[in-house]
Every structure is written in structure tokens, then in C-alpha cells.
C-alpha atoms as a PDB file:
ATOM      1  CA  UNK A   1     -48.450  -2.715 -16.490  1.00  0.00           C
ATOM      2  CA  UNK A   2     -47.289  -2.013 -13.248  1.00  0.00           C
ATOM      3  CA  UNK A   3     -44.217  -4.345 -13.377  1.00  0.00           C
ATOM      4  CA  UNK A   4     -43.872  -2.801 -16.401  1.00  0.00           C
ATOM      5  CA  UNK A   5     -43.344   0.587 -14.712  1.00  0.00           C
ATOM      6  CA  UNK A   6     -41.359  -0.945 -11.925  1.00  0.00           C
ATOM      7  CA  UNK A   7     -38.585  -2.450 -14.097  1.00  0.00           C
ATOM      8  CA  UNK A   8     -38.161   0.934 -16.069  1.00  0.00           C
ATOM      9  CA  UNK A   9     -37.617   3.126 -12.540  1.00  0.00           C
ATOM     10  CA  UNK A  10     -34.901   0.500 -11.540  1.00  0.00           C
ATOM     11  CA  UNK A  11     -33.274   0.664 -15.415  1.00  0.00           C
ATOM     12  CA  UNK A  12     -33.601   4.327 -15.085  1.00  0.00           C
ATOM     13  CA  UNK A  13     -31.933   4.053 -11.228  1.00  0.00           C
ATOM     14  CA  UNK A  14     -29.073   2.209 -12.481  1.00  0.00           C
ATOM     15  CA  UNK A  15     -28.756   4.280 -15.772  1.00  0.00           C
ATOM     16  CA  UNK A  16     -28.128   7.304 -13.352  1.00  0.00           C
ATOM     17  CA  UNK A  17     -25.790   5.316 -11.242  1.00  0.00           C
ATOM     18  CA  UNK A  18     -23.425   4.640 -14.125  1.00  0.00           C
ATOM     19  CA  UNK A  19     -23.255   7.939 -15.448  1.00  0.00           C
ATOM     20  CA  UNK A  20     -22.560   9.345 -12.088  1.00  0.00           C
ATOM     21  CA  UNK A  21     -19.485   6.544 -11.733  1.00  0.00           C
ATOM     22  CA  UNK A  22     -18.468   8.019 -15.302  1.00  0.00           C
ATOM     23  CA  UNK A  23     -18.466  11.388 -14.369  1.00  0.00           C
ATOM     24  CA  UNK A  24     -16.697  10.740 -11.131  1.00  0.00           C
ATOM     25  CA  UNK A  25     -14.327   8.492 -13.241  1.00  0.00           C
ATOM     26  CA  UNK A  26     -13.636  11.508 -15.504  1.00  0.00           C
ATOM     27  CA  UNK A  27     -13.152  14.098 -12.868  1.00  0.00           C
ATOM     28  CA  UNK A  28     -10.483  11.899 -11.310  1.00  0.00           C
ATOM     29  CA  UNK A  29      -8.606  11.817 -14.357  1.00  0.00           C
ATOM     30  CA  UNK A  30      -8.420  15.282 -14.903  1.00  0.00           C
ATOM     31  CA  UNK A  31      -7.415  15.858 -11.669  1.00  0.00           C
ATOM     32  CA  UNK A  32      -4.522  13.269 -11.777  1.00  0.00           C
ATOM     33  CA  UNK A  33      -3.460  14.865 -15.263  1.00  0.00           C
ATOM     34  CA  UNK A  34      -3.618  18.332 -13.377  1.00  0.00           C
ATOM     35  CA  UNK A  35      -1.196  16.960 -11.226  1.00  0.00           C
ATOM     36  CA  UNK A  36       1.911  15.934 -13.939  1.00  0.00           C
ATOM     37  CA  UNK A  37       4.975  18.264 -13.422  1.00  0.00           C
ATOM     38  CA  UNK A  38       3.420  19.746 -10.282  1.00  0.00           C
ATOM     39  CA  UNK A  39       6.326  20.064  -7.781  1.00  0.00           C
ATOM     40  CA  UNK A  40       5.966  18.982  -3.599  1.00  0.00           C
ATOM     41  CA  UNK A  41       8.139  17.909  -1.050  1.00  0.00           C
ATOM     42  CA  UNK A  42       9.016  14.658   0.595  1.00  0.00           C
ATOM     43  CA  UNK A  43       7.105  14.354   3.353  1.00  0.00           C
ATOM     44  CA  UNK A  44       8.806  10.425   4.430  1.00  0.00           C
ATOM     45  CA  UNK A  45      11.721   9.147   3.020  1.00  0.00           C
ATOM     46  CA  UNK A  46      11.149   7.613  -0.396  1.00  0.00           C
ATOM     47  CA  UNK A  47      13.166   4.080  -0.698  1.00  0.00           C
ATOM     48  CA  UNK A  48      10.532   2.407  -2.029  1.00  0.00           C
ATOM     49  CA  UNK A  49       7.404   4.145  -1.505  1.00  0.00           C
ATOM     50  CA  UNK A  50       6.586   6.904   0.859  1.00  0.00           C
ATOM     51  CA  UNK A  51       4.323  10.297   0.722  1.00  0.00           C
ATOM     52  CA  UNK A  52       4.616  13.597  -0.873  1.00  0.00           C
ATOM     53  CA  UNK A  53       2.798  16.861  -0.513  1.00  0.00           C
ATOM     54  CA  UNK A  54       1.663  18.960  -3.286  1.00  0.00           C
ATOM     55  CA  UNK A  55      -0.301  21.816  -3.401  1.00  0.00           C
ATOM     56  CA  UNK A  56      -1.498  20.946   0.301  1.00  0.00           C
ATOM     57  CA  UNK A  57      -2.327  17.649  -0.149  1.00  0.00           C
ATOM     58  CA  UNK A  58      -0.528  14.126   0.981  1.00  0.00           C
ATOM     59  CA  UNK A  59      -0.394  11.586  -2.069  1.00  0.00           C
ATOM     60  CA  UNK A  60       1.678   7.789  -1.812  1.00  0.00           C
ATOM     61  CA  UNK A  61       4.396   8.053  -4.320  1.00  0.00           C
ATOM     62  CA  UNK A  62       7.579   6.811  -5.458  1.00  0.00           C
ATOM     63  CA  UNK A  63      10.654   7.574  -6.825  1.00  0.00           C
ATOM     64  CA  UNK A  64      10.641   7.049 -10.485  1.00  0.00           C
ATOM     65  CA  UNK A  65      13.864   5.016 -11.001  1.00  0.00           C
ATOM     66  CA  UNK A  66      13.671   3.447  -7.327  1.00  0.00           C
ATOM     67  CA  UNK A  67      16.231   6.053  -6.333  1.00  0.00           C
ATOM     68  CA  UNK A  68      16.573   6.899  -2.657  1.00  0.00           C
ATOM     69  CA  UNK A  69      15.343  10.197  -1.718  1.00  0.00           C
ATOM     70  CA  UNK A  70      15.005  11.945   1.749  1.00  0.00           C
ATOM     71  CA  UNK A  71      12.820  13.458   3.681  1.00  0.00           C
ATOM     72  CA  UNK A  72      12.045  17.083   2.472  1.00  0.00           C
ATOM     73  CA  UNK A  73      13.314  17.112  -0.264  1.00  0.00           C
ATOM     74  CA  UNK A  74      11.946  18.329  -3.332  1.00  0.00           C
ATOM     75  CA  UNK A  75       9.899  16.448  -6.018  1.00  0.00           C
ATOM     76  CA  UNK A  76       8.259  17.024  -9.299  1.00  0.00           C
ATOM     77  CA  UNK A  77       5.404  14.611 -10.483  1.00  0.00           C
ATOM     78  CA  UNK A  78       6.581  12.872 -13.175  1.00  0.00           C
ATOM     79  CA  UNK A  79       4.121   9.876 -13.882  1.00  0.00           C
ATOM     80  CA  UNK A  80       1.708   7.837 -12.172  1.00  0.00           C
ATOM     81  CA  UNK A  81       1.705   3.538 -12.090  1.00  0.00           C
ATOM     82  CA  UNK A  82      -1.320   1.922 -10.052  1.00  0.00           C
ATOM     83  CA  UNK A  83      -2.305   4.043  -7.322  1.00  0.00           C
ATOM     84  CA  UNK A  84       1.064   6.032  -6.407  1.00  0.00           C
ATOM     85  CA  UNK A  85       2.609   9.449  -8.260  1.00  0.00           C
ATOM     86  CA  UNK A  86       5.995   8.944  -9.862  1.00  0.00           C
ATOM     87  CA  UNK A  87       8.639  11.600  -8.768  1.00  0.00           C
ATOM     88  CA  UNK A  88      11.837  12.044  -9.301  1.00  0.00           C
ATOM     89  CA  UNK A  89      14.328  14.782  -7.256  1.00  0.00           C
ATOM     90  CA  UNK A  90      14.469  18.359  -9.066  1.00  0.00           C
ATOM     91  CA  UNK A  91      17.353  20.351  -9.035  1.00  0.00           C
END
């Protein structure tokens, strides 16, 4: 009986684990879809990859179509592809 009652605490342990990875998962997500069309500024030159800020906060990035852009300049989030914002120069 007690193994019994040991096994369900660890199934119930792990249960909670997942769903609190899910709901992390989620809130990410949201936050990254939040970001689409938000606009920053170059805060390194972008040849390949480089940072932008937006709404106060840093994020790796890179230009959409691999197009040069410098330093301060300003960017609109236009997609995302692994773990760095697409952005492209806004006029």
C-alpha cells in the first residue's frame, strides 16, 4: 500500500511539472506573437545577425532578406526563425 501511495505522489509530481512547462510554453508564445509588427532600433549592426531593442528589451535578430542594416536604425518585427526576430528597415 505504501508503494502504492509513493508512486502516485511522484505521478502526481511530474503531472504538475508538465503542465507548468505547458503553461510556460504557452506564455512564451503569446509573448513572441505580441511582439510581430512591434517596431525597435538597431542596437549593433545587422549583417548577419545582431540585436535590436523593443519596447526596452534587447532580442538577437536579423534582417529578413539578409540585407545590411546599421546601427540605430529603425526596425519593425516582421517574423521569427529559430531563436532570432526577423526585421526588416521601416521607412
Amino acid at each position: 500500500m505504501m508503494f502504492l501511495l509513493k508512486r502516485l505522489k511522484r505521478l502526481q509530481s511530474h503531472f504538475r511539472q508538465k503542465r507548468k512547462l505547458a503553461e510556460t510554453l504557452v506564455a512564451d508564445d503569446q509573448k513572441r506573437k505580441s511582439l510581430m509588427h512591434k517596431k525597435g532600433t538597431a542596437l549593433t549592426d545587422l549583417s548577419v545577425y545582431g540585436y535590436v531593442e523593443v519596447a526596452g528589451r534587447r532580442y538577437e535578430a536579423r534582417s529578413r532578406h539578409y540585407v545590411f542594416i546599421r546601427r540605430g536604425t529603425h526596425v519593425r518585427i516582421v517574423g521569427r526563425e529559430n531563436f532570432a526576430y526577423l526585421v526588416e528597415e521601416t521607412v
